[in-house]
C-alpha atoms as a PDB file:
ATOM      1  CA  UNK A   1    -101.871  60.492 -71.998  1.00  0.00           C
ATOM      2  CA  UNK A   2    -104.399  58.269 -69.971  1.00  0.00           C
ATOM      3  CA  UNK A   3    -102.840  55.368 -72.312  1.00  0.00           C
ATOM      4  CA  UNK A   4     -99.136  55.999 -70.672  1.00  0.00           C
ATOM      5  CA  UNK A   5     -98.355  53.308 -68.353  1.00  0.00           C
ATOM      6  CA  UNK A   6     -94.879  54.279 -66.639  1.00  0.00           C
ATOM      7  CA  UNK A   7     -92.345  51.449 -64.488  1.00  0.00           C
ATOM      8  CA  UNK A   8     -91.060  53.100 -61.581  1.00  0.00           C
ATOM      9  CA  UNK A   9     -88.262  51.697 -59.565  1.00  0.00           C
ATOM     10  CA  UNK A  10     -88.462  51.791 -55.965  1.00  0.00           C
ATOM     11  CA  UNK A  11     -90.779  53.806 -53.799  1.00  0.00           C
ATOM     12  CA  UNK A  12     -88.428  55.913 -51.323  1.00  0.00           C
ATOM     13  CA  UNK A  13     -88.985  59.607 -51.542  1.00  0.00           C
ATOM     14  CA  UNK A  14     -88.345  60.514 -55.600  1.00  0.00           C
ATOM     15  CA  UNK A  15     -90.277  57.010 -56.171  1.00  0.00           C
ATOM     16  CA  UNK A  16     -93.165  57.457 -54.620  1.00  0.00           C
ATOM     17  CA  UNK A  17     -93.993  61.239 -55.257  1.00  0.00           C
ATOM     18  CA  UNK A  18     -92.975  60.287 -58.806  1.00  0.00           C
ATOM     19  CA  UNK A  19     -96.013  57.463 -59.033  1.00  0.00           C
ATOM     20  CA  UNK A  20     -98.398  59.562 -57.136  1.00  0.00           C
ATOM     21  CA  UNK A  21     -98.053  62.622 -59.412  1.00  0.00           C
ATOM     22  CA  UNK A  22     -98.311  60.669 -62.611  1.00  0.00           C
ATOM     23  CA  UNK A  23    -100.965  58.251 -61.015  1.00  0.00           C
ATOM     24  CA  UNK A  24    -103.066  61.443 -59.947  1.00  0.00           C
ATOM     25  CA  UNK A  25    -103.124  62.357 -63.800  1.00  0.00           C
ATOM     26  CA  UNK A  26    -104.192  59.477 -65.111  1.00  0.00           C
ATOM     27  CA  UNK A  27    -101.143  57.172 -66.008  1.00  0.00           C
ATOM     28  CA  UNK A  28    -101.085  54.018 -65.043  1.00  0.00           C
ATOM     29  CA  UNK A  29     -98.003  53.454 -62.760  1.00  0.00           C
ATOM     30  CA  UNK A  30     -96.235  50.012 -62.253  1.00  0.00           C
ATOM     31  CA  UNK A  31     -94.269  50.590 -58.931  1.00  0.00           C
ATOM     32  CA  UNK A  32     -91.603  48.231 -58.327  1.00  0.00           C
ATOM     33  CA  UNK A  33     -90.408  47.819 -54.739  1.00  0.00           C
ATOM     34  CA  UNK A  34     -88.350  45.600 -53.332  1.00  0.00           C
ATOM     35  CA  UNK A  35     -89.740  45.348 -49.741  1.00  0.00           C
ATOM     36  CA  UNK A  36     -90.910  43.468 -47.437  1.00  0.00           C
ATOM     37  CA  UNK A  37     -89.047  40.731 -49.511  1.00  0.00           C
ATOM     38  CA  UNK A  38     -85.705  42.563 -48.997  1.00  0.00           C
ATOM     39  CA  UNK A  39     -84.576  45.229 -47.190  1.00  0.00           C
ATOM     40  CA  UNK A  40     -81.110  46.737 -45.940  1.00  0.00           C
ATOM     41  CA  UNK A  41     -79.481  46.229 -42.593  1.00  0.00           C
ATOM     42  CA  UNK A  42     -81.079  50.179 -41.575  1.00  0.00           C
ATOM     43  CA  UNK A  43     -84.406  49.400 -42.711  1.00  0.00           C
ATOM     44  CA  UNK A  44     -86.960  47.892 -39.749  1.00  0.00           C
ATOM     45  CA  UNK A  45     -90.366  48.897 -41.473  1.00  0.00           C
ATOM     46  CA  UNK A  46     -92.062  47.025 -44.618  1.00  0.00           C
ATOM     47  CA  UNK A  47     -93.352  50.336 -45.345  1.00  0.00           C
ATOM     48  CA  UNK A  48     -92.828  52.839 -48.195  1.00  0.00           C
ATOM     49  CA  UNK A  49     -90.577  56.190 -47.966  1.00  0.00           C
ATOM     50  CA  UNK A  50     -88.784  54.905 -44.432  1.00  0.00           C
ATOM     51  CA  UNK A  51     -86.750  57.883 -43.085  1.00  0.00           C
ATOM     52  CA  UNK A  52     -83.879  55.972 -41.613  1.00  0.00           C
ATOM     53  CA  UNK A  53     -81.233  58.452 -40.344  1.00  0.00           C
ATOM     54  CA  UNK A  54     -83.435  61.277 -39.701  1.00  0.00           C
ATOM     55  CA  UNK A  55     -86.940  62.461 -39.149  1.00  0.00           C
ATOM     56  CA  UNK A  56     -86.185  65.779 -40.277  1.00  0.00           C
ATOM     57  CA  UNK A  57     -87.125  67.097 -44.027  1.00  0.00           C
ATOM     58  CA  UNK A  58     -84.774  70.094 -43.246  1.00  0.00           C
ATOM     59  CA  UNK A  59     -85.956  73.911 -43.701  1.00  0.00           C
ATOM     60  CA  UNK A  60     -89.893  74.607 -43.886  1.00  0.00           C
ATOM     61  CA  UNK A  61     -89.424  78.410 -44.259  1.00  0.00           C
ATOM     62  CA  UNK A  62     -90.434  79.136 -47.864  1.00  0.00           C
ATOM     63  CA  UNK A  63     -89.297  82.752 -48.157  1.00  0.00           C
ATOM     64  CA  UNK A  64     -86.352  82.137 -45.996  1.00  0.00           C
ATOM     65  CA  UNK A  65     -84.257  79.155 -47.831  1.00  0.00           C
ATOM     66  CA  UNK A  66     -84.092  77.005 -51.038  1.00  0.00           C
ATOM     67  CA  UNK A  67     -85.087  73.912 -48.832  1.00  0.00           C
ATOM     68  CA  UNK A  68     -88.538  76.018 -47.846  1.00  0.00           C
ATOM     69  CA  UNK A  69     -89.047  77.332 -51.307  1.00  0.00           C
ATOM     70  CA  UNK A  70     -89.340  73.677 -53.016  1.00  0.00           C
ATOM     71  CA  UNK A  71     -91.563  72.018 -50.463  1.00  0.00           C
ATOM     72  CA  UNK A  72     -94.018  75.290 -51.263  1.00  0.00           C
ATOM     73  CA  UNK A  73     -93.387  74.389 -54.867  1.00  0.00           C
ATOM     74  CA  UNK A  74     -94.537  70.530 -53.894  1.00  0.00           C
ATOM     75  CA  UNK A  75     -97.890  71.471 -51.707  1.00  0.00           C
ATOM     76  CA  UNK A  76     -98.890  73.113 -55.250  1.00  0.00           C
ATOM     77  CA  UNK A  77     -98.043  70.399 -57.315  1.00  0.00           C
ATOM     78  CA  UNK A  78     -99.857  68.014 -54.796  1.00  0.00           C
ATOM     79  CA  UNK A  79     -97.029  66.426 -53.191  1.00  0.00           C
ATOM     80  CA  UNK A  80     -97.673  62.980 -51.805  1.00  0.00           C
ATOM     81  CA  UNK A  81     -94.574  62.624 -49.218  1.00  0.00           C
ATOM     82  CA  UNK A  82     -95.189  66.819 -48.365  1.00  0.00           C
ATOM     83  CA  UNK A  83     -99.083  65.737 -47.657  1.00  0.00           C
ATOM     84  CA  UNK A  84     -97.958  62.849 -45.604  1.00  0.00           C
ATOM     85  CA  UNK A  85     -95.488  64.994 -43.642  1.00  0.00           C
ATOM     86  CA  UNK A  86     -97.763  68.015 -43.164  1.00  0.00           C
ATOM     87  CA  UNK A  87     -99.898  65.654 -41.650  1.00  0.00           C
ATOM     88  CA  UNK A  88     -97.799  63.759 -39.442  1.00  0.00           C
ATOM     89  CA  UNK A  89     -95.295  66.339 -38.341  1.00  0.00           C
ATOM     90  CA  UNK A  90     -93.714  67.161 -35.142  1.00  0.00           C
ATOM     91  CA  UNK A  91     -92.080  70.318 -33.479  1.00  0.00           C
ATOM     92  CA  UNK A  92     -88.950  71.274 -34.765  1.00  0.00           C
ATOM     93  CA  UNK A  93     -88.796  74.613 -34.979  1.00  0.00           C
ATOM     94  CA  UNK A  94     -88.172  76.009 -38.552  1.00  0.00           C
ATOM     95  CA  UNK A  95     -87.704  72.438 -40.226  1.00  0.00           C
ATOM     96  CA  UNK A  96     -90.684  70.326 -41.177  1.00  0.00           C
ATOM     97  CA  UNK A  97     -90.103  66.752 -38.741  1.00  0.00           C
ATOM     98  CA  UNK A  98     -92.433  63.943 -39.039  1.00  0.00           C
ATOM     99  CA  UNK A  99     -93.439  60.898 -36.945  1.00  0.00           C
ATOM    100  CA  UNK A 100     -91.508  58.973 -38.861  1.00  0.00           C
ATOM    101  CA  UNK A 101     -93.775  55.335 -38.836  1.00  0.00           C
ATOM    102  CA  UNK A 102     -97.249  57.692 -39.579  1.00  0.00           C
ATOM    103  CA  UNK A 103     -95.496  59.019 -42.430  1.00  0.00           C
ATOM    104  CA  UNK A 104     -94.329  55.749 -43.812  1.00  0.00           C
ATOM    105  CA  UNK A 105     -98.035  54.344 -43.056  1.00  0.00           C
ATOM    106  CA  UNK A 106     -99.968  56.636 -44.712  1.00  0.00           C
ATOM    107  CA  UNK A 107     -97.350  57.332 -47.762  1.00  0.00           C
ATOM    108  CA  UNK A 108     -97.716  53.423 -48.061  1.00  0.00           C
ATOM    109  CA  UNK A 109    -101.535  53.210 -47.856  1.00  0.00           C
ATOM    110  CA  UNK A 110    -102.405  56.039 -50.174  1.00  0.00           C
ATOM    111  CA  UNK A 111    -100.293  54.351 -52.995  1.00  0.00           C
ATOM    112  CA  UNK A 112    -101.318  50.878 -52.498  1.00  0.00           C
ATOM    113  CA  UNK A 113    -105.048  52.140 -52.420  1.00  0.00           C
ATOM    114  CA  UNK A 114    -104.716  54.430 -55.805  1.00  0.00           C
ATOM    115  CA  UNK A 115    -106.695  52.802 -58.678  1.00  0.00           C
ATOM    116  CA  UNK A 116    -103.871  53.627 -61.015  1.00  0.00           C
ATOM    117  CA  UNK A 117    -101.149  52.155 -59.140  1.00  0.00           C
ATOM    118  CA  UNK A 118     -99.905  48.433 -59.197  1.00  0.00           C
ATOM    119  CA  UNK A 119     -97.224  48.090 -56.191  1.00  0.00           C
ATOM    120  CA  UNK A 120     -95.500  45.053 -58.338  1.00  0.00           C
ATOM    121  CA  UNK A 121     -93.956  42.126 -55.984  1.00  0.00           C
ATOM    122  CA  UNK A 122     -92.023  39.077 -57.146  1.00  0.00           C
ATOM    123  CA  UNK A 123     -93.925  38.606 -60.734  1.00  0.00           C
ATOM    124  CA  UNK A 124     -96.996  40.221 -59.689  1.00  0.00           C
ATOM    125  CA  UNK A 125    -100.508  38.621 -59.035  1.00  0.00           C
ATOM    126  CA  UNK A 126    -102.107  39.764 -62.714  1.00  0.00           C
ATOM    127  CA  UNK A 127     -98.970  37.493 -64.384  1.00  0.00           C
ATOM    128  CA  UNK A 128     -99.977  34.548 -61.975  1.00  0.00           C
ATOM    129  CA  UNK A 129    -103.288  32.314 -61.998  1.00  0.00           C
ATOM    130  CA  UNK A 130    -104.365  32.665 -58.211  1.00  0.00           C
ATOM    131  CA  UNK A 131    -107.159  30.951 -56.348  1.00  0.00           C
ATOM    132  CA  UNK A 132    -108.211  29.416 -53.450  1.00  0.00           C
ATOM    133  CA  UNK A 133    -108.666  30.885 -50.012  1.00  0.00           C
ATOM    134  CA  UNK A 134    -106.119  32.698 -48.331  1.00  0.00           C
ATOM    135  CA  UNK A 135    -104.210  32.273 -44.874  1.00  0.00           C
ATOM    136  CA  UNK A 136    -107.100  34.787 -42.983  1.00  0.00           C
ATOM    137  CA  UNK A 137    -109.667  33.020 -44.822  1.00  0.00           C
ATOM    138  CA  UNK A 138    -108.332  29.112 -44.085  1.00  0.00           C
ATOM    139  CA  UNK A 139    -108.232  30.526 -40.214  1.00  0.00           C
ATOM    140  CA  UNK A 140    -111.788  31.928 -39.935  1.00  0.00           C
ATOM    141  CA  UNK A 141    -112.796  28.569 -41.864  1.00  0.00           C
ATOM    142  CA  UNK A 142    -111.265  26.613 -39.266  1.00  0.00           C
ATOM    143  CA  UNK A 143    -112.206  28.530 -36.518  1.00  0.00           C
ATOM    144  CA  UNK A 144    -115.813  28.879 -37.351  1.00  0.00           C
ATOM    145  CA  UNK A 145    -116.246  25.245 -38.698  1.00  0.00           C
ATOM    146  CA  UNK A 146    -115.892  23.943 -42.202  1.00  0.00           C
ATOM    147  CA  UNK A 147    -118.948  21.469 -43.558  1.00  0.00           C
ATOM    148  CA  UNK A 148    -117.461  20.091 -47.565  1.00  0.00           C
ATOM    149  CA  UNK A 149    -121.260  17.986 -47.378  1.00  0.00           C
ATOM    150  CA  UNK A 150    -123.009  21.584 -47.081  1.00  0.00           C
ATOM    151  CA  UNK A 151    -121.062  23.116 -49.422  1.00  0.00           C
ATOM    152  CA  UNK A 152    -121.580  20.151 -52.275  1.00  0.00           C
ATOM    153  CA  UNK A 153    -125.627  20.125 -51.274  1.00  0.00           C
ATOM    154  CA  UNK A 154    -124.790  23.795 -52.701  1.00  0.00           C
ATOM    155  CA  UNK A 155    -123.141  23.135 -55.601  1.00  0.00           C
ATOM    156  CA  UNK A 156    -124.463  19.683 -57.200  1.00  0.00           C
ATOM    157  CA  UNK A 157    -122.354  19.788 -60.306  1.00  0.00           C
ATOM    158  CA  UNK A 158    -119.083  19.034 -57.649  1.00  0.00           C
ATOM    159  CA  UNK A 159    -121.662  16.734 -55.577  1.00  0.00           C
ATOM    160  CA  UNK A 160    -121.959  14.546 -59.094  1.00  0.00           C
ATOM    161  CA  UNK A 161    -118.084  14.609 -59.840  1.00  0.00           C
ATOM    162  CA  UNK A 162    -117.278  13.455 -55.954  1.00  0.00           C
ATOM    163  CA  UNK A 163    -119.784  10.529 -56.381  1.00  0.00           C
ATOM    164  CA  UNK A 164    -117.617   8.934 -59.467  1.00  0.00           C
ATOM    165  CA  UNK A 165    -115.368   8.086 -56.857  1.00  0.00           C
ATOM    166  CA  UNK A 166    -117.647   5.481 -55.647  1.00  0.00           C
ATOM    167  CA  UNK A 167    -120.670   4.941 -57.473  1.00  0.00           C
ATOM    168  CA  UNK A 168    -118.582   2.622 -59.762  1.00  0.00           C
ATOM    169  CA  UNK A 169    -117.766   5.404 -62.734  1.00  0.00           C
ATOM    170  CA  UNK A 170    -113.562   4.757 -62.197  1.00  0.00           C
ATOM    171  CA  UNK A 171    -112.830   1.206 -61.145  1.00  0.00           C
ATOM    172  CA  UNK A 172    -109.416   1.269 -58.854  1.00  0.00           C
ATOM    173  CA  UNK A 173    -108.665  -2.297 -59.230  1.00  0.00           C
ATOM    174  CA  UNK A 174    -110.359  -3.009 -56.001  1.00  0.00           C
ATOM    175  CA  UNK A 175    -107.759  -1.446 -53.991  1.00  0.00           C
ATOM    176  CA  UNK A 176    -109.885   1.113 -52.154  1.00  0.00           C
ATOM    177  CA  UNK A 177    -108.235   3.715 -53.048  1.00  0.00           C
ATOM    178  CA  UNK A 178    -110.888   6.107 -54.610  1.00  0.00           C
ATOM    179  CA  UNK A 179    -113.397   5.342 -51.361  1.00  0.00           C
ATOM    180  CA  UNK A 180    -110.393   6.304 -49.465  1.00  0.00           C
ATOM    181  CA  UNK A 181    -110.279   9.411 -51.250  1.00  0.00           C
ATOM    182  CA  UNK A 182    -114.033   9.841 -50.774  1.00  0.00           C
ATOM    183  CA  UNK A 183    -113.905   9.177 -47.107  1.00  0.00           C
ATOM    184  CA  UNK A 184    -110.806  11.701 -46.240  1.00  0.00           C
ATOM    185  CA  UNK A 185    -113.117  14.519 -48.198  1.00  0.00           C
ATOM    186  CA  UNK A 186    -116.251  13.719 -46.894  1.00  0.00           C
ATOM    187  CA  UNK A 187    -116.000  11.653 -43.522  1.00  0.00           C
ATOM    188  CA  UNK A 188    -112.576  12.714 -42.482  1.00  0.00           C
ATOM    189  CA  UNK A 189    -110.060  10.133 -40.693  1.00  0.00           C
ATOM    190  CA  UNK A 190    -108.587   9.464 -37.280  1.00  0.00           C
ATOM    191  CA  UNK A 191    -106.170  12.302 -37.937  1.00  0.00           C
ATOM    192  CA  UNK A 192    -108.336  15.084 -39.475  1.00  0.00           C
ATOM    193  CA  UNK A 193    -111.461  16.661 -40.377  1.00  0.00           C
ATOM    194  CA  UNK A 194    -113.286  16.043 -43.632  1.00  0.00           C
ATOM    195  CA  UNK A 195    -111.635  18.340 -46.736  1.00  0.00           C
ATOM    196  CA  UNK A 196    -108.477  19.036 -44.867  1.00  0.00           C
ATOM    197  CA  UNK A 197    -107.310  20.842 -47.442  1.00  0.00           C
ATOM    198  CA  UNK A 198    -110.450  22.393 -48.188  1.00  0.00           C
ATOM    199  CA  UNK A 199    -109.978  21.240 -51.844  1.00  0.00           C
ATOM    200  CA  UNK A 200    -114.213  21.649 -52.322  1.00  0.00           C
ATOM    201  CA  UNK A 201    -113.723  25.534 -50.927  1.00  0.00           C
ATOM    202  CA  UNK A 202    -110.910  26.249 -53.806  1.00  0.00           C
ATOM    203  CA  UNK A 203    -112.138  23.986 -56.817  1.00  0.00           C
ATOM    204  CA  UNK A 204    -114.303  26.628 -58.266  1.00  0.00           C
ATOM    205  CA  UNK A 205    -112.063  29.197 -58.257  1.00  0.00           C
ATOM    206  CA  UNK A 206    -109.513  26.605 -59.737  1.00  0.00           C
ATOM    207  CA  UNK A 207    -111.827  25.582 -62.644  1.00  0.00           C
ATOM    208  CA  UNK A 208    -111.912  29.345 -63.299  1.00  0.00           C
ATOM    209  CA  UNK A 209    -108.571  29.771 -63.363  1.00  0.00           C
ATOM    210  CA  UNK A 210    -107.798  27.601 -66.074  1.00  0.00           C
ATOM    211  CA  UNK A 211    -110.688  28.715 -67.993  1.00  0.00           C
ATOM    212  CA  UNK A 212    -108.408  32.046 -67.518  1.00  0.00           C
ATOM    213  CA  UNK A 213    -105.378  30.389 -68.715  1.00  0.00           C
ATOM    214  CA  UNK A 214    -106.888  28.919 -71.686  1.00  0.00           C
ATOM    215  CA  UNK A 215    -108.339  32.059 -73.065  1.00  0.00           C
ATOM    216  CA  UNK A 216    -105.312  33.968 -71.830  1.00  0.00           C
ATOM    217  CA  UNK A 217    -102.962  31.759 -74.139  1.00  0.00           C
ATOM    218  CA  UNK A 218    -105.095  33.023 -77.401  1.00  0.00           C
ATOM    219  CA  UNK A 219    -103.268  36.312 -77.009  1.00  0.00           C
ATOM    220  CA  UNK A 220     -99.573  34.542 -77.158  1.00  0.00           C
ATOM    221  CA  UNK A 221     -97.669  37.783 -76.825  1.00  0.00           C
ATOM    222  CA  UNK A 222     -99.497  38.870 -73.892  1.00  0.00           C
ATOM    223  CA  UNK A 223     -99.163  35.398 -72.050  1.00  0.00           C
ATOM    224  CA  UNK A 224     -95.428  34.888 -73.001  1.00  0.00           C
ATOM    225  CA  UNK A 225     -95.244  38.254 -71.127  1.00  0.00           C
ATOM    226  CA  UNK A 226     -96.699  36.947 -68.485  1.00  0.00           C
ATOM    227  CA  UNK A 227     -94.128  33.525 -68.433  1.00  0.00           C
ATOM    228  CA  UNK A 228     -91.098  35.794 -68.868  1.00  0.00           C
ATOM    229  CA  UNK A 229     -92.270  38.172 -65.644  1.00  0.00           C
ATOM    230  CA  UNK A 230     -92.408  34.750 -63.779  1.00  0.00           C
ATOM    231  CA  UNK A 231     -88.970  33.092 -64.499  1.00  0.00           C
ATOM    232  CA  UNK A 232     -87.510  36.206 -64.255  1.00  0.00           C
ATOM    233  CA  UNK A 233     -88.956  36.721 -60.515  1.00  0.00           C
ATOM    234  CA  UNK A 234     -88.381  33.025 -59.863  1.00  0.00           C
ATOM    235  CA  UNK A 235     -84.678  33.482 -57.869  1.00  0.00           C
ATOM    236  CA  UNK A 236     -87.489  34.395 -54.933  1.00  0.00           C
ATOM    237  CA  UNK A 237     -88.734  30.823 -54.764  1.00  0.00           C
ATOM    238  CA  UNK A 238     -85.314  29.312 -54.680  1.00  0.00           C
ATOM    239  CA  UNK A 239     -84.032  26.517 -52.005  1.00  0.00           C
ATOM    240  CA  UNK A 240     -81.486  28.602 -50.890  1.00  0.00           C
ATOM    241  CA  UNK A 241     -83.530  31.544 -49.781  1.00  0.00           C
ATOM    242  CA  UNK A 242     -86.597  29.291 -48.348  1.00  0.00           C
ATOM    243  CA  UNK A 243     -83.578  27.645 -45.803  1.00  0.00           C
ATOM    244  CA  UNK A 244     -81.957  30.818 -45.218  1.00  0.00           C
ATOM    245  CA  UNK A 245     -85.562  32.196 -44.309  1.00  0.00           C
ATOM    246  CA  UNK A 246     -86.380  29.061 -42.230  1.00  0.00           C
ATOM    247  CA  UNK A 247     -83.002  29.364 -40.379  1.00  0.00           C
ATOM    248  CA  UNK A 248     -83.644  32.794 -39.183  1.00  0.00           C
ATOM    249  CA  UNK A 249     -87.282  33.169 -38.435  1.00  0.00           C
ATOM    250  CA  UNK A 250     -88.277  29.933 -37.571  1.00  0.00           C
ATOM    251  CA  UNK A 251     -85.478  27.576 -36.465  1.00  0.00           C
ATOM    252  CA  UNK A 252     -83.344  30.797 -35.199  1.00  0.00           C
ATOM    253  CA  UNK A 253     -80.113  29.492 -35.950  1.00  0.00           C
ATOM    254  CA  UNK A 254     -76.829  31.462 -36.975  1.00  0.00           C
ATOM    255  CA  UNK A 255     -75.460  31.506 -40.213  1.00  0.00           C
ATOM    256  CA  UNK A 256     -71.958  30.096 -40.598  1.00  0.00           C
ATOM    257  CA  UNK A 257     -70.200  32.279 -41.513  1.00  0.00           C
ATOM    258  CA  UNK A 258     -67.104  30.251 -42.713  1.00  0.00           C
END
C-alpha cells in the first residue's frame, strides 16, 4: 500500500479529508487545487475547505441525529476538516460552527505541511527545473546589501570564468562589449548596482539544474512526463491571462464588456 500514489481533485471538504486520510496511511497523495490561481465569484480566501454560505457544519448531537452520528464516525477515523472544526468552533448551540478563516488556515497548513502530500499548482515544481533566489530572498539581498566581488573571492571557479571576459580569452572585435559586460557585473553603471540581476547569486544553482536535466533525460519516460505536465499547464502563462491580470490588479481598469 505505501507504493499507492492517489490524484485527488480539489481540496474542499470530500477533497481534503480524502488526502489526509490516505496521506495519514502512507499513500502518497497528489492534490490538485485550483486556487489561488482561480477561484469563483463567492470565494475571497486562497485557502483550502472555504465555507462560503455558512459557518455551520449542521447537527453535533451524535445520539440525537444522522448529521451527529457521522461526525462521531469521523473523530474515530481521524477526520482532518472535524479536527480543524473542533478546534476552531464557535457557539451554536447543538450544531458544530467554526471560525470560518481558522478553519480554512489550519485545514490548509496541515495538508501543505504533510510529508505525503504534494498540493500540485500549474505543472508543479518537481516537473520544472527551478533555481535562483526567490522574491523574499532578492528583497533581503537588496535590503541588506549585495557584494558579486565577495561572493566570486568565495567561489574562484566563477571568479576564473568572469575574468575570460577581459583577460583576452574571447576577443569581441574590439567593440567593448565583453568589458561592458564585466563592468555592469562587477562595477555597476550610472543606473545600477553591480550584478543587478544577481546572475553570480543564481549561477550555481543554474549549473545544477542542468546537470538535473541532463541526467533526468536518461529516464525518457519519466522526463516526457514531466514535458507533457508542462504544456498541458501552459494555458496559465498565456498573453491573455497575464493582461487580464495586469488590468485588474495593477492598472485597475474595467473590462469591456462589449
Amino acid at each position: 500500500m505505501n507504493n499507492a500514489r492517489v490524484k485527488i481533485i480539489g481540496a474542499g471538504l470530500a477533497g481534503a479529508d480524502a488526502a489526509y486520510f490516505l496521506a495519514e496511511r502512507g499513500v502518497k497523495v497528489e492534490l490538485w487545487e485550483q486556487k489561488p490561481e482561480k477561484r469563483s465569484p463567492a470565494h475571497h480566501s486562497s485557502d483550502f475547505c472555504e465555507l462560503v454560505c455558512s459557518n455551520s457544519l449542521k447537527s453535533d448531537d451524535a445520539f440525537g441525529n444522522a448529521c451527529g452520528l457521522l461526525k462521531e464516525e469521523m473523530r474515530t477515523l481521524g477526520s482532518l476538516v472535524i479536527a480543524a472544526a473542533d478546534r476552531t468552533k464557535v457557539p451554536a448551540g447543538g450544531a458544530l460552527a467554526v471560525d470560518r478563516d481558522q478553519f480554512s488556515r489550519i485545514v490548509t497548513e496541515t495538508l501543505k505541511k504533510h510529508p505525503n502530500i504534494e498540493i500540485v499548482e500549474k505543472a508543479g515544481e518537481k516537473n520544472n527545473y527551478i533555481f535562483g533566489a526567490r522574491v523574499e530572498e532578492i528583497e533581503r539581498l537588496r535590503a541588506g546589501g549585495y557584494d558579486p566581488a565577495a561572493y566570486l573571492k568565495d567561489h574562484p571557479e566563477w571568479e576564473k570564468i568572469a575574468e575570460t571576459l577581459v583577460d583576452g580569452t574571447y576577443s569581441d572585435g574590439g567593440t567593448g562589449i565583453f568589458r561592458e559586460l564585466y563592468d555592469s557585473l562587477l562595477v555597476g553603471a550610472s543606473w545600477h548596482k553591480p550584478d543587478h540581476y544577481f546572475i553570480f547569486r543564481d549561477i550555481e544553482e543554474y549549473y545544477q539544474a542542468i546537470l538535473r536535466a541532463n541526467a533526468d533525460y536518461a529516464h525518457r519516460e519519466r522526463f516526457a512526463e514531466k514535458q507533457l505536465k508542462n504544456v498541458s499547464n501552459s494555458a496559465y502563462f498565456s498573453s491573455d491571462r497575464s493582461v487580464l491580470e495586469y488590468a485588474d490588479k495593477i492598472w485597475h481598469i474595467q473590462k469591456d464588456e462589449r
